[in-house]
Protein backbone atom coordinates (compact mmCIF):
# COMPACT_ATOMS: atom_id res chain seq x y z
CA UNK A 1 -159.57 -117.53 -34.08
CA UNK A 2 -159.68 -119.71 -37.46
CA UNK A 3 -162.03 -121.96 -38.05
CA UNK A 4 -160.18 -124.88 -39.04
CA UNK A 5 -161.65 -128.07 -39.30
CA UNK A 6 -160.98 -130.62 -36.33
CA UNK A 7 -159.80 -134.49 -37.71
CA UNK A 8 -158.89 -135.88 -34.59
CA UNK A 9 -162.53 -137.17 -34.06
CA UNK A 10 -163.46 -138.39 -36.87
CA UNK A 11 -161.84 -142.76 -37.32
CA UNK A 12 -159.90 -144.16 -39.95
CA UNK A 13 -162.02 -146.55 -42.16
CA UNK A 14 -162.19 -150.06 -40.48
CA UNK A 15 -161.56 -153.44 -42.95
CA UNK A 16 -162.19 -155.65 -40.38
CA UNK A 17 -165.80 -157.46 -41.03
CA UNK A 18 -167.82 -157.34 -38.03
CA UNK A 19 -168.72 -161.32 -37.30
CA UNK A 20 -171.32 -160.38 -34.85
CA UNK A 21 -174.90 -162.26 -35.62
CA UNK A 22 -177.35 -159.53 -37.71
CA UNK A 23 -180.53 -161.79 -36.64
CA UNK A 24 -181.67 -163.35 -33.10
CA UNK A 25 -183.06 -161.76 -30.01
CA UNK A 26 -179.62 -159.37 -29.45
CA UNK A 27 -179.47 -158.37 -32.98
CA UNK A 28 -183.18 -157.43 -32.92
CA UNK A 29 -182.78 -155.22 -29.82
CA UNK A 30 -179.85 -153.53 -31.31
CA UNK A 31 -181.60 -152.94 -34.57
CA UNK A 32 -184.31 -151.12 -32.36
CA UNK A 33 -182.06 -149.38 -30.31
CA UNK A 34 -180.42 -147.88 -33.43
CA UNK A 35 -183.66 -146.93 -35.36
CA UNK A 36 -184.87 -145.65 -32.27
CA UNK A 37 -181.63 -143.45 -32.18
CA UNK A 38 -182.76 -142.27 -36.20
CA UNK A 39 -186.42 -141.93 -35.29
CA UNK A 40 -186.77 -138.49 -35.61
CA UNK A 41 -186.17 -136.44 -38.93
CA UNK A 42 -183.53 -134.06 -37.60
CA UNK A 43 -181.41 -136.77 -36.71
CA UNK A 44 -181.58 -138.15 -40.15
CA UNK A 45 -180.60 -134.99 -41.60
CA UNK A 46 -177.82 -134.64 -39.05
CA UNK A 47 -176.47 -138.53 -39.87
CA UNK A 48 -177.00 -137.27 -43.65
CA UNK A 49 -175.19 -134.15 -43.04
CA UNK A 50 -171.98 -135.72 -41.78
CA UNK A 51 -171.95 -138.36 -43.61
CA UNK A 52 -171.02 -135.71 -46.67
CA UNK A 53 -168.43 -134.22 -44.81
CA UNK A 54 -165.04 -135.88 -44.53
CA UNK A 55 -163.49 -133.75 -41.15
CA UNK A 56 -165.37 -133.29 -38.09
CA UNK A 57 -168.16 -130.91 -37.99
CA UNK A 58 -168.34 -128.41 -35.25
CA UNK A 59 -171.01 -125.20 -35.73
CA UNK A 60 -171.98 -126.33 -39.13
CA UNK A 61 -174.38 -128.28 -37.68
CA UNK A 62 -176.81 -125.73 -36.57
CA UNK A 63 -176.46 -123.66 -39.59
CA UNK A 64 -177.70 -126.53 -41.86
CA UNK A 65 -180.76 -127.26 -39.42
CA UNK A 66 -184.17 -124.68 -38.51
CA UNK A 67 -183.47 -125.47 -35.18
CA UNK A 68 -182.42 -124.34 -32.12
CA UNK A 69 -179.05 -124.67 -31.00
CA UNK A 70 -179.88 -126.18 -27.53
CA UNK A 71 -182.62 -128.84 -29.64
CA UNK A 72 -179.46 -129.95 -32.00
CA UNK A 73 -177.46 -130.26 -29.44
CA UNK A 74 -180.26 -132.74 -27.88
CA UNK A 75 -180.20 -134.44 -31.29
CA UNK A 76 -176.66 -134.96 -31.24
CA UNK A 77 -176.74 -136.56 -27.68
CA UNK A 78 -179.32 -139.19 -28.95
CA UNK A 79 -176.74 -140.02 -31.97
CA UNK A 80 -173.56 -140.13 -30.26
CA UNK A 81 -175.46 -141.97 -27.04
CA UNK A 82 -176.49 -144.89 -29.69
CA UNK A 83 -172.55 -144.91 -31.25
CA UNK A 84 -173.94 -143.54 -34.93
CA UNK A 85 -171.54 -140.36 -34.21
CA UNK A 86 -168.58 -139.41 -32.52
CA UNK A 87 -167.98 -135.83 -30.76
CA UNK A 88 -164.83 -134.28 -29.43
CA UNK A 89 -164.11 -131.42 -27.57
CA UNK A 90 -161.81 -128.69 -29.70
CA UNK A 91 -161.05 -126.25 -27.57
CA UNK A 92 -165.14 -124.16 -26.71
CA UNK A 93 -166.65 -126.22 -29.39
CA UNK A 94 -167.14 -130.12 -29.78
CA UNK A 95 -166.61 -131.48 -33.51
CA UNK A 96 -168.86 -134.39 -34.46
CA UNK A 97 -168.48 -136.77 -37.10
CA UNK A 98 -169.79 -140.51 -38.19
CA UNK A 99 -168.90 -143.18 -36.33
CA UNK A 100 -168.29 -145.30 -39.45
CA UNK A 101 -168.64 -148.70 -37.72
CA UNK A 102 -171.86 -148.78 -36.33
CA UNK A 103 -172.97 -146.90 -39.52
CA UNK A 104 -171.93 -150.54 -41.46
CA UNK A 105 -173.44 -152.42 -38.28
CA UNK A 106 -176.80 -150.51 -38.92
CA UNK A 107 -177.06 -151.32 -42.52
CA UNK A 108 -176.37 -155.07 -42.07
CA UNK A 109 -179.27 -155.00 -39.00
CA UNK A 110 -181.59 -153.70 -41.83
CA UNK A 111 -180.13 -155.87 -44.75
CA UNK A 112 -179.97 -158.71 -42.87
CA UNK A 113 -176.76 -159.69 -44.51
């Protein structure tokens, strides 16, 4: 079997500005929720990982990491459970890739703009 690289996961660039408030009481808690999500250095180099790559990742994952396969898959749940990623299922394998969108939303939490 080839390894070809999955793109059905992985969205189309949004243009549409996300109006939603980036300070108050909400905005705080989702700011949390989201650096709660990146708390842990694996899951920074995972976000950084796919964040180079422009198709879906599926096995490359573990490869890049010097960690189990069972603890990156652990990782992974955190970061598509919090929206930062996306993961579909191709087949045995599931392909991950940034969820662009709540990448943008996490940088305005932090920039406060």
């Amino acid at each position: 079997m080839s390894e070809t690289p999955a793109t059905d996961c992985c969205p189309e660039p949004s243009v549409e500005p996300d109006l939603r408030p980036i300070e108050g009481k909400e905005a705080d808690k989702e700011l949390a929720m989201l650096a709660k999500a990146i708390g842990n250095p694996a899951r920074v180099q995972i976000l950084r990982f796919l964040v180079r790559r422009t198709t879906c990742v599926c096995g490359d994952i573990v490869e890049e990491l010097p960690l189990a396969q069972s603890t990156v898959s652990q990782h992974l749940k955190v970061l598509k459970e919090a929206g930062l990623i996306r993961g579909e299922v191709d087949g045995p394998r599931v392909c991950y890739c940034i969820e662009p969108t709540t990448l943008r939303r996490l940088k305005a939490l932090v920039g406060g703009v």
